[in-house]
PDB file of N, CA and C in Angstrom:
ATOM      1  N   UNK A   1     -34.943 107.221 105.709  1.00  0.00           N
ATOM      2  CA  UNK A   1     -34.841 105.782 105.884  1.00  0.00           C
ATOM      3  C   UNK A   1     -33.366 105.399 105.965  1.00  0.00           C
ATOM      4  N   UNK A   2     -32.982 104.588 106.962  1.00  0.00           N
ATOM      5  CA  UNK A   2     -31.755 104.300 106.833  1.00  0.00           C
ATOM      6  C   UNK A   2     -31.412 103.200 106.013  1.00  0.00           C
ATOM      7  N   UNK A   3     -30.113 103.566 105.077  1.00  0.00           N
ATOM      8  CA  UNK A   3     -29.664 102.344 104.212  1.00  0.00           C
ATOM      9  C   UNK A   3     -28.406 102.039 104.899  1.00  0.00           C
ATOM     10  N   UNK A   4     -28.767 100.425 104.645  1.00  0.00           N
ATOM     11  CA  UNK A   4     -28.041  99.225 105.418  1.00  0.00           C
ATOM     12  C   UNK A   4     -27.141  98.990 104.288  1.00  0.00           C
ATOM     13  N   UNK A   5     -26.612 100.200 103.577  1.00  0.00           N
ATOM     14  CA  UNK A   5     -25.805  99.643 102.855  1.00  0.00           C
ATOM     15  C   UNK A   5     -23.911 100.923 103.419  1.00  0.00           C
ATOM     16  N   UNK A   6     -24.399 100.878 104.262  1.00  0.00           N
ATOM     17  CA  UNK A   6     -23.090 101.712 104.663  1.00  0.00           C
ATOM     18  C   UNK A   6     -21.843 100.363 105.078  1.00  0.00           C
ATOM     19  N   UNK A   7     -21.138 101.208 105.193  1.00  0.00           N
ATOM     20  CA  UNK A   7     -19.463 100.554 104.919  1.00  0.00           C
ATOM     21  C   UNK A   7     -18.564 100.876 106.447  1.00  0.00           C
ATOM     22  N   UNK A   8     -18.437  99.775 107.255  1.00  0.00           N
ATOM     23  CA  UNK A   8     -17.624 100.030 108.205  1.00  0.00           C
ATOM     24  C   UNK A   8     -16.069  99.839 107.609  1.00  0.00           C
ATOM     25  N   UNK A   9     -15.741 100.930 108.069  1.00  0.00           N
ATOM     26  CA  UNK A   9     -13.752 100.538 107.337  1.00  0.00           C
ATOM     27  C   UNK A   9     -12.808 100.252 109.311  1.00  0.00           C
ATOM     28  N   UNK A  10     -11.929  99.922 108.662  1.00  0.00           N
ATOM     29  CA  UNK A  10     -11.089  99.711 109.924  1.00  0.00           C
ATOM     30  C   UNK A  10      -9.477  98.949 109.656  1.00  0.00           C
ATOM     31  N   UNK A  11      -8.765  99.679 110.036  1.00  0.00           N
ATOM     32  CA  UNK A  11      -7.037  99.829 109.766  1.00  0.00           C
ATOM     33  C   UNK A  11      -6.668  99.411 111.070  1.00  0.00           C
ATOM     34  N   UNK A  12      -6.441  97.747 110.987  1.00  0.00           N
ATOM     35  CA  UNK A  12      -5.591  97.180 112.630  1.00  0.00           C
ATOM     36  C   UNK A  12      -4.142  96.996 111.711  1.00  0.00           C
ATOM     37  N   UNK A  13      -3.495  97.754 112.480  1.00  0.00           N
ATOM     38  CA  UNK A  13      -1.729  97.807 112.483  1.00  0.00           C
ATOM     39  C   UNK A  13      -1.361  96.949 113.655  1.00  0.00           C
ATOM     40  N   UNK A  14      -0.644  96.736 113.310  1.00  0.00           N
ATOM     41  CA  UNK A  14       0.344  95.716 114.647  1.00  0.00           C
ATOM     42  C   UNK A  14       1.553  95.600 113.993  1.00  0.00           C
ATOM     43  N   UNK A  15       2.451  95.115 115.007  1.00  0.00           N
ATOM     44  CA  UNK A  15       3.775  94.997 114.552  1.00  0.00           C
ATOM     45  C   UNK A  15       4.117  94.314 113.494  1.00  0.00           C
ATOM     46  N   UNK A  16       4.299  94.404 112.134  1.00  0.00           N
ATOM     47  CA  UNK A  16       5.561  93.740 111.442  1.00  0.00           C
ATOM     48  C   UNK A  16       4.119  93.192 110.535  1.00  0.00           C
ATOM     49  N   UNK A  17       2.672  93.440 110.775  1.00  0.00           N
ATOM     50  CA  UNK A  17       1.802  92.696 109.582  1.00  0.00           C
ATOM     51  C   UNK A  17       0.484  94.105 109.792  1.00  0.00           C
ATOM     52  N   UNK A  18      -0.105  93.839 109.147  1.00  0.00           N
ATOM     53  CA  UNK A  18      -1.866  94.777 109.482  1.00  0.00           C
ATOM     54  C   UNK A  18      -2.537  94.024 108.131  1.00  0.00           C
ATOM     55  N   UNK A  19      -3.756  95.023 108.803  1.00  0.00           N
ATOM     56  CA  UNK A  19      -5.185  94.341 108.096  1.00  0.00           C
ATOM     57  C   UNK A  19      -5.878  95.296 107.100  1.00  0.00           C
ATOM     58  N   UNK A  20      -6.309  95.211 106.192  1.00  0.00           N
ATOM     59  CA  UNK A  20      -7.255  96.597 105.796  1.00  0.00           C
ATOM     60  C   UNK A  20      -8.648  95.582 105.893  1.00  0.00           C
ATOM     61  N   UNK A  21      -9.274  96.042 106.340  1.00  0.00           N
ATOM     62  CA  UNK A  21     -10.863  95.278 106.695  1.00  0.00           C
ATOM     63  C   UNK A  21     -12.373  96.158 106.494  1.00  0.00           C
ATOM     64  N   UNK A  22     -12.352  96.415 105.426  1.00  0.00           N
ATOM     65  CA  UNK A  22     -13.951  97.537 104.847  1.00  0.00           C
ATOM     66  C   UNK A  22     -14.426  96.449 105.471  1.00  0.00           C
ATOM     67  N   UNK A  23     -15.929  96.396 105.678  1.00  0.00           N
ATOM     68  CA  UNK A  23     -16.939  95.396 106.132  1.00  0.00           C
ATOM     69  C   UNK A  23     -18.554  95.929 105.742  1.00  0.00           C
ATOM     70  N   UNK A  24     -19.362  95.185 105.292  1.00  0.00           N
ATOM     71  CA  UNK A  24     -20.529  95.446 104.881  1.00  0.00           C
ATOM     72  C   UNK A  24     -21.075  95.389 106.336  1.00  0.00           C
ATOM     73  N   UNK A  25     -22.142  96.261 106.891  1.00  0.00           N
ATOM     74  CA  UNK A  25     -23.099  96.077 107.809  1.00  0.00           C
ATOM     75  C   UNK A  25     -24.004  95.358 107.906  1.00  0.00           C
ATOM     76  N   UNK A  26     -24.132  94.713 106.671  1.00  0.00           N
ATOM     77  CA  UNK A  26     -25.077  93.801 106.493  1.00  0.00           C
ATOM     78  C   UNK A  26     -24.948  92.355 106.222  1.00  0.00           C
ATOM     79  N   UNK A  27     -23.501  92.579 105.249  1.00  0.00           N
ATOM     80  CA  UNK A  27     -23.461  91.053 104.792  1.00  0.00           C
ATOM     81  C   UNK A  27     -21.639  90.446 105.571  1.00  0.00           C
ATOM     82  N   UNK A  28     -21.069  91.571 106.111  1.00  0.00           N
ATOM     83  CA  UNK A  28     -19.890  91.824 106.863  1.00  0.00           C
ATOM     84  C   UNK A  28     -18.994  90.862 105.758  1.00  0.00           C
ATOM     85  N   UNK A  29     -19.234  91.286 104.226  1.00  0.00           N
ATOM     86  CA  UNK A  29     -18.329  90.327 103.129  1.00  0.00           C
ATOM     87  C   UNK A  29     -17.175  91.341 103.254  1.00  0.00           C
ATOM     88  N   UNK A  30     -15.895  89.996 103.713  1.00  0.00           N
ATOM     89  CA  UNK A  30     -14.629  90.768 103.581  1.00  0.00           C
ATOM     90  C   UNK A  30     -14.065  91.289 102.082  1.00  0.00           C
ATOM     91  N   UNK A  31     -14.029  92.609 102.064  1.00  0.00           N
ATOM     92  CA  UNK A  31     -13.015  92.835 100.569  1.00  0.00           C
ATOM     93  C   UNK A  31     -11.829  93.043 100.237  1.00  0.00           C
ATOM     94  N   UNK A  32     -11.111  93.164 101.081  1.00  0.00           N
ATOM     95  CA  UNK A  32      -9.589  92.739 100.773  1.00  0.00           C
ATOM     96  C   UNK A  32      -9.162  93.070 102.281  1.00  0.00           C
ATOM     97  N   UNK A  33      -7.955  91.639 102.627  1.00  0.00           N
ATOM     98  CA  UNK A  33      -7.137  91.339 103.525  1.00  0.00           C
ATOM     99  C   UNK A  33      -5.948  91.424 103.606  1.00  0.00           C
ATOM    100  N   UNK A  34      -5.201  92.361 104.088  1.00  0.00           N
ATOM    101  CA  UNK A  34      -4.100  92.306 103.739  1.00  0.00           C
ATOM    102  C   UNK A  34      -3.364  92.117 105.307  1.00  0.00           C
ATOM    103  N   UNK A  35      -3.310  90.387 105.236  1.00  0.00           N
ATOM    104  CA  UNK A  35      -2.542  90.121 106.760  1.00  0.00           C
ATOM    105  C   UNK A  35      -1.429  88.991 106.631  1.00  0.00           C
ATOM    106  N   UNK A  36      -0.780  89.061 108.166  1.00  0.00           N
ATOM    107  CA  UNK A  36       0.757  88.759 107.847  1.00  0.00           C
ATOM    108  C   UNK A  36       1.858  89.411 106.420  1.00  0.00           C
ATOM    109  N   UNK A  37       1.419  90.432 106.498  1.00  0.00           N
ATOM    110  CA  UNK A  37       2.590  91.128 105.618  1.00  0.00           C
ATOM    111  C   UNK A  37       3.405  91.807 106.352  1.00  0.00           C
ATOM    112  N   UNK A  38       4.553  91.053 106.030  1.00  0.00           N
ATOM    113  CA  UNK A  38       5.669  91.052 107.144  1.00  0.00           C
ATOM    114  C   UNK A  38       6.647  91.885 106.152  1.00  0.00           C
ATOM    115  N   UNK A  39       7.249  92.917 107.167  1.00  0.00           N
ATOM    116  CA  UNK A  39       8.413  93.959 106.490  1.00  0.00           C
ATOM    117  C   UNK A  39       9.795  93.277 106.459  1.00  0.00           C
ATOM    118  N   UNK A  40       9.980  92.414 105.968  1.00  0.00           N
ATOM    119  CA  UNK A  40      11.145  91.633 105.654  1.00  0.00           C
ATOM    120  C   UNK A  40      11.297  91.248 103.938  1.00  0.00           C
ATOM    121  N   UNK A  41      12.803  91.704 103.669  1.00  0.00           N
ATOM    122  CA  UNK A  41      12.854  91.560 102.308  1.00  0.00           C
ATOM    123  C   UNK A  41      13.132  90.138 102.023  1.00  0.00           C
ATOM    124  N   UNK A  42      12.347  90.091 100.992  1.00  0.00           N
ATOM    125  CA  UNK A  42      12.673  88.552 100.492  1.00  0.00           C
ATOM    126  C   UNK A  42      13.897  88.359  99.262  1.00  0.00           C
ATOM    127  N   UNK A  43      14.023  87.158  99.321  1.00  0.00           N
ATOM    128  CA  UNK A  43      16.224  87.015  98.752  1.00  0.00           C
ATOM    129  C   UNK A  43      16.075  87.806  97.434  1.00  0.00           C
ATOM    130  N   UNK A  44      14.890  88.704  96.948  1.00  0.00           N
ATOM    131  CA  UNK A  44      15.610  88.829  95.809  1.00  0.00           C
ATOM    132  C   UNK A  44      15.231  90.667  95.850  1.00  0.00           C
ATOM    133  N   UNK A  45      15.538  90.754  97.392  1.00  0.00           N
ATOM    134  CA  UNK A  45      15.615  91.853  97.890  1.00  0.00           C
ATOM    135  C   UNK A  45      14.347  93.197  97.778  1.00  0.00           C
ATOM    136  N   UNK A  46      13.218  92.509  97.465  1.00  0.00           N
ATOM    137  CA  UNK A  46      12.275  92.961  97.127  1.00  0.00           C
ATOM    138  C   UNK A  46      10.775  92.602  98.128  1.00  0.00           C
ATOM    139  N   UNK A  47      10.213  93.622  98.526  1.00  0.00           N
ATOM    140  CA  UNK A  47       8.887  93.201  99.774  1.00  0.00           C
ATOM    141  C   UNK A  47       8.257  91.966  99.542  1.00  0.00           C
ATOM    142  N   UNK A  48       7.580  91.877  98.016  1.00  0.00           N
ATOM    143  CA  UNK A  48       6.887  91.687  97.055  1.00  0.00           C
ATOM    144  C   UNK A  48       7.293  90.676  95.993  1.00  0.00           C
ATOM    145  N   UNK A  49       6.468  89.393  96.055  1.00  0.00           N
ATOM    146  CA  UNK A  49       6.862  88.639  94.863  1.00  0.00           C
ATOM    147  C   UNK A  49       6.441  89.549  93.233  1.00  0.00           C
ATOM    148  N   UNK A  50       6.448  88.796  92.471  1.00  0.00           N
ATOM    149  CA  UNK A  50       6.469  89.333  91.065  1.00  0.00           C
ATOM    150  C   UNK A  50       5.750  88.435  90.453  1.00  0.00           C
ATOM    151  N   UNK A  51       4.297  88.684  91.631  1.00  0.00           N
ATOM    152  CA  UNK A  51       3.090  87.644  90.980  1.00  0.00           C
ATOM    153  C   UNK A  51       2.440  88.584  90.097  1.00  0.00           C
ATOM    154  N   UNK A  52       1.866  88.491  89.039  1.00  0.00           N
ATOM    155  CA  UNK A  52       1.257  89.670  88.173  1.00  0.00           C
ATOM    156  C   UNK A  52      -0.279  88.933  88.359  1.00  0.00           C
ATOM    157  N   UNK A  53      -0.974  89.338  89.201  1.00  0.00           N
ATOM    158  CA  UNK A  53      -2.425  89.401  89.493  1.00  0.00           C
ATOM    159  C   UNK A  53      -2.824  90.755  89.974  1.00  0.00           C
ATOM    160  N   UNK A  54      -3.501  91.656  89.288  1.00  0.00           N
ATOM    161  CA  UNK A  54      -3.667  92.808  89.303  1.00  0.00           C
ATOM    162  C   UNK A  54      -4.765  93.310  90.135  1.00  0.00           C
ATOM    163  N   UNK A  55      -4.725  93.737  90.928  1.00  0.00           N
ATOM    164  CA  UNK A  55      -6.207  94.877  92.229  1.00  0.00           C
ATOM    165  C   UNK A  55      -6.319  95.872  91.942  1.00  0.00           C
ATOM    166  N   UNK A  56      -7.253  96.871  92.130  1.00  0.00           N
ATOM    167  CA  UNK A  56      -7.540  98.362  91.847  1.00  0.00           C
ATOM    168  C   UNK A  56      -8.053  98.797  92.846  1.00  0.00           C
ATOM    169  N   UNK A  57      -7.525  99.852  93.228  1.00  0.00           N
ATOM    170  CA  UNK A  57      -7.191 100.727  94.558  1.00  0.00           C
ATOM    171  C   UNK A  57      -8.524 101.342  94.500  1.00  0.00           C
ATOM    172  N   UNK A  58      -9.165 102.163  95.208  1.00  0.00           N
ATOM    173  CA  UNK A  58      -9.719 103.360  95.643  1.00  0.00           C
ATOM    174  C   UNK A  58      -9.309 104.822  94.583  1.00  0.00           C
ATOM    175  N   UNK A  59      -7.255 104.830  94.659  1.00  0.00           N
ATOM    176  CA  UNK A  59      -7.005 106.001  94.731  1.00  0.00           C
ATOM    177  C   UNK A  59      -7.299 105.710  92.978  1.00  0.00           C
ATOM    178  N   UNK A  60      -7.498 104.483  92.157  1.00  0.00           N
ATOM    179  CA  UNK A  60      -8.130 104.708  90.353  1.00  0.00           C
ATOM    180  C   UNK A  60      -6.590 103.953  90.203  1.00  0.00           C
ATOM    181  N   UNK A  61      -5.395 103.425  91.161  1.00  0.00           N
ATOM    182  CA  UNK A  61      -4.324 103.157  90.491  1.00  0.00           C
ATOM    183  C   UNK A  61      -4.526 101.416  90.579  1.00  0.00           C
ATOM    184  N   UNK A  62      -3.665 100.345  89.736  1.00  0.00           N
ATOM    185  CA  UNK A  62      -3.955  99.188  89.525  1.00  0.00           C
ATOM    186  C   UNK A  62      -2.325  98.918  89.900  1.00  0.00           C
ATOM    187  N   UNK A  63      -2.769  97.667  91.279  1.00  0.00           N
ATOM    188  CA  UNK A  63      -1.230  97.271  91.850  1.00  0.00           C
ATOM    189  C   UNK A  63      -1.244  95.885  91.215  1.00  0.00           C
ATOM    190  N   UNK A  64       0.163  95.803  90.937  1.00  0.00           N
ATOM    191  CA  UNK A  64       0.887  94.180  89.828  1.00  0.00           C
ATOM    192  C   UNK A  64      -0.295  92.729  90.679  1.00  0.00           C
ATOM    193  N   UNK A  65      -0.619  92.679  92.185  1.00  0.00           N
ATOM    194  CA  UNK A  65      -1.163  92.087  93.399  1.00  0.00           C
ATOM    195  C   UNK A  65      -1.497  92.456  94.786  1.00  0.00           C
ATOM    196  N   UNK A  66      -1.574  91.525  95.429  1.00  0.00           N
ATOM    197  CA  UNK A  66      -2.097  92.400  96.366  1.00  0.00           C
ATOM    198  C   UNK A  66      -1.204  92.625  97.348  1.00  0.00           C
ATOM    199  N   UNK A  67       0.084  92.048  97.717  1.00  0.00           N
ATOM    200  CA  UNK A  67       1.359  92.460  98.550  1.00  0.00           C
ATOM    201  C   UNK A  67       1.702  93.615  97.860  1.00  0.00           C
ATOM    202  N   UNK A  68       1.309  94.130  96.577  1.00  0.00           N
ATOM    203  CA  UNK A  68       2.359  95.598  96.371  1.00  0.00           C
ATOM    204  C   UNK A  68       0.807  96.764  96.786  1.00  0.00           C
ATOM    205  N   UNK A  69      -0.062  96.051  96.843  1.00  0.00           N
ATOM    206  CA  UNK A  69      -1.668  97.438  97.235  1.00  0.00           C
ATOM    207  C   UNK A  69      -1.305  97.538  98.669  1.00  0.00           C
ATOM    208  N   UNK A  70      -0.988  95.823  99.766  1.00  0.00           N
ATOM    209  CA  UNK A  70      -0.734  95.975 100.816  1.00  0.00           C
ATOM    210  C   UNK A  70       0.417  97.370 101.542  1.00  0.00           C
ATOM    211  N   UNK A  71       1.236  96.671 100.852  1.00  0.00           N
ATOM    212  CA  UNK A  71       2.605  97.990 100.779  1.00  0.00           C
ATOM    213  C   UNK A  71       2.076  99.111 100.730  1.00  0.00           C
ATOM    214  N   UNK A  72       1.311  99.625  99.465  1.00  0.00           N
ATOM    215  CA  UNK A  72       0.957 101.153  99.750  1.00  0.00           C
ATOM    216  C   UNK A  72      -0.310 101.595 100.360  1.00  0.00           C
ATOM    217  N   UNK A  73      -1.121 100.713 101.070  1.00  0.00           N
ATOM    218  CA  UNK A  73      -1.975 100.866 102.374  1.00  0.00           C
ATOM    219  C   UNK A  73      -1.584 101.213 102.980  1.00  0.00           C
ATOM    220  N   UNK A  74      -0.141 100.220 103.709  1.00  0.00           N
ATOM    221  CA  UNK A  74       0.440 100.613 104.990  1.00  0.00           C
ATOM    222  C   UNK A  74       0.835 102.224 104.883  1.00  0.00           C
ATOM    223  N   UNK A  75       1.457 102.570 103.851  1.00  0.00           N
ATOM    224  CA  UNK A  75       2.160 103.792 103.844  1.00  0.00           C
ATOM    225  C   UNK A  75       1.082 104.790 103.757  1.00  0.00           C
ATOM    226  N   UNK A  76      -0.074 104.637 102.718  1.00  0.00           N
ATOM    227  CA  UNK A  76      -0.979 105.568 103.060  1.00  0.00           C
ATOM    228  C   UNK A  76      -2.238 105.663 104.538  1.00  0.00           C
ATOM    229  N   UNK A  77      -1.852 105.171 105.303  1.00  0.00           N
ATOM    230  CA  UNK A  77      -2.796 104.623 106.790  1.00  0.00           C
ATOM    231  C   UNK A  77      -3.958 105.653 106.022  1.00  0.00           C
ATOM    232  N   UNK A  78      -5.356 104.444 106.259  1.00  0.00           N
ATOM    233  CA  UNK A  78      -6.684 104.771 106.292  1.00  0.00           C
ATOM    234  C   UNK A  78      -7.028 106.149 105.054  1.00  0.00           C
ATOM    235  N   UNK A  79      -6.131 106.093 104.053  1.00  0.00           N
ATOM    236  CA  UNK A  79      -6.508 106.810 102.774  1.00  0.00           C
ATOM    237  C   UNK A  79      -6.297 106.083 101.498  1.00  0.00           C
ATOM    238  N   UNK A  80      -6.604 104.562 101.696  1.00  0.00           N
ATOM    239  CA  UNK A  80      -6.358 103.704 100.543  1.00  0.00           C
ATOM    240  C   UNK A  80      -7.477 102.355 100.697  1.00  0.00           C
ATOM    241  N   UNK A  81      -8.615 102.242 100.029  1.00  0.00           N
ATOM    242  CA  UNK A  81      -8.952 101.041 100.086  1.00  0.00           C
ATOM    243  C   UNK A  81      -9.225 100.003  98.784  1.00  0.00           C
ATOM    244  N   UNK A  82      -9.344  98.913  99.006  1.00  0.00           N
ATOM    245  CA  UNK A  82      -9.374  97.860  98.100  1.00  0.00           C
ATOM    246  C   UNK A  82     -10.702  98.070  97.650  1.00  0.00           C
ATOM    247  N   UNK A  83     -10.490  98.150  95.887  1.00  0.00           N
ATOM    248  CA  UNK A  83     -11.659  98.491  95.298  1.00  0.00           C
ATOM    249  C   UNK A  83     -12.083  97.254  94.377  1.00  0.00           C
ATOM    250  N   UNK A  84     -11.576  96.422  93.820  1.00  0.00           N
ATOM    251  CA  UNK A  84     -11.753  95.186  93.257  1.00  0.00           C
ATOM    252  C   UNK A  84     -10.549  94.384  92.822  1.00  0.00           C
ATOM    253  N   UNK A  85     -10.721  93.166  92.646  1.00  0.00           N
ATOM    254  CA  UNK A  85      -9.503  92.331  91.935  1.00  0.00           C
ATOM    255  C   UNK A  85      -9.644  93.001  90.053  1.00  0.00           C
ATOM    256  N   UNK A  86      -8.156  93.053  89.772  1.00  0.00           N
ATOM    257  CA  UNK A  86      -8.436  93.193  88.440  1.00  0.00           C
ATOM    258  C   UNK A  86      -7.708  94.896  88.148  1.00  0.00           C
ATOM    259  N   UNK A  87      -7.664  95.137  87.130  1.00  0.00           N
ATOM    260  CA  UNK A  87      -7.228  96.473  86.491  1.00  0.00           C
ATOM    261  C   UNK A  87      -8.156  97.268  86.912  1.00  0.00           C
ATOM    262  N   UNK A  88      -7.827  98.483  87.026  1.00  0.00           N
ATOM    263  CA  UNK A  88      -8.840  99.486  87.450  1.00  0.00           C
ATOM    264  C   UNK A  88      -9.404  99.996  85.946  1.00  0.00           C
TER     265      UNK A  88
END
């Protein structure tokens, strides 16, 4: 029997922002977005504000938000996904 609970993933890169976009087949609920993240340092020379709202990765690690999970998406292409808001 097929279960309608499989997981389309999909990594759109484009210049200077990208997306991480898992998608339910069924209910297509987005779980984490990571767009317009632009590779420009901000004045206090850092990618990343120093918002402390915490996400938990795939890889079991917990990023400060979601511009520092974004950051290490990009770097890991299609071996990192958003696993919930919150501490892992």
């Amino acid at each position: 029997k097929f279960s309608c609970r499989v997981l389309i993933r999909a990594l759109i890169i484009l210049p200077w922002k990208f997306k991480v976009v898992p998608l339910s087949v069924t209910s297509f609920k987005l779980q984490a977005l990571c767009s317009n993240y632009e590779k420009k340092l901000a004045t206090d020379g850092k990618f990343c504000p120093k918002t402390n709202k915490p996400v938990c990765g795939t890889d079991g690690k917990t990023y400060p938000n979601l511009c520092e999970f974004c950051k290490a998406a990009i770097e890991r292409i299609g071996k990192l996904d958003f696993k919930r808001e919150g501490k892992c």
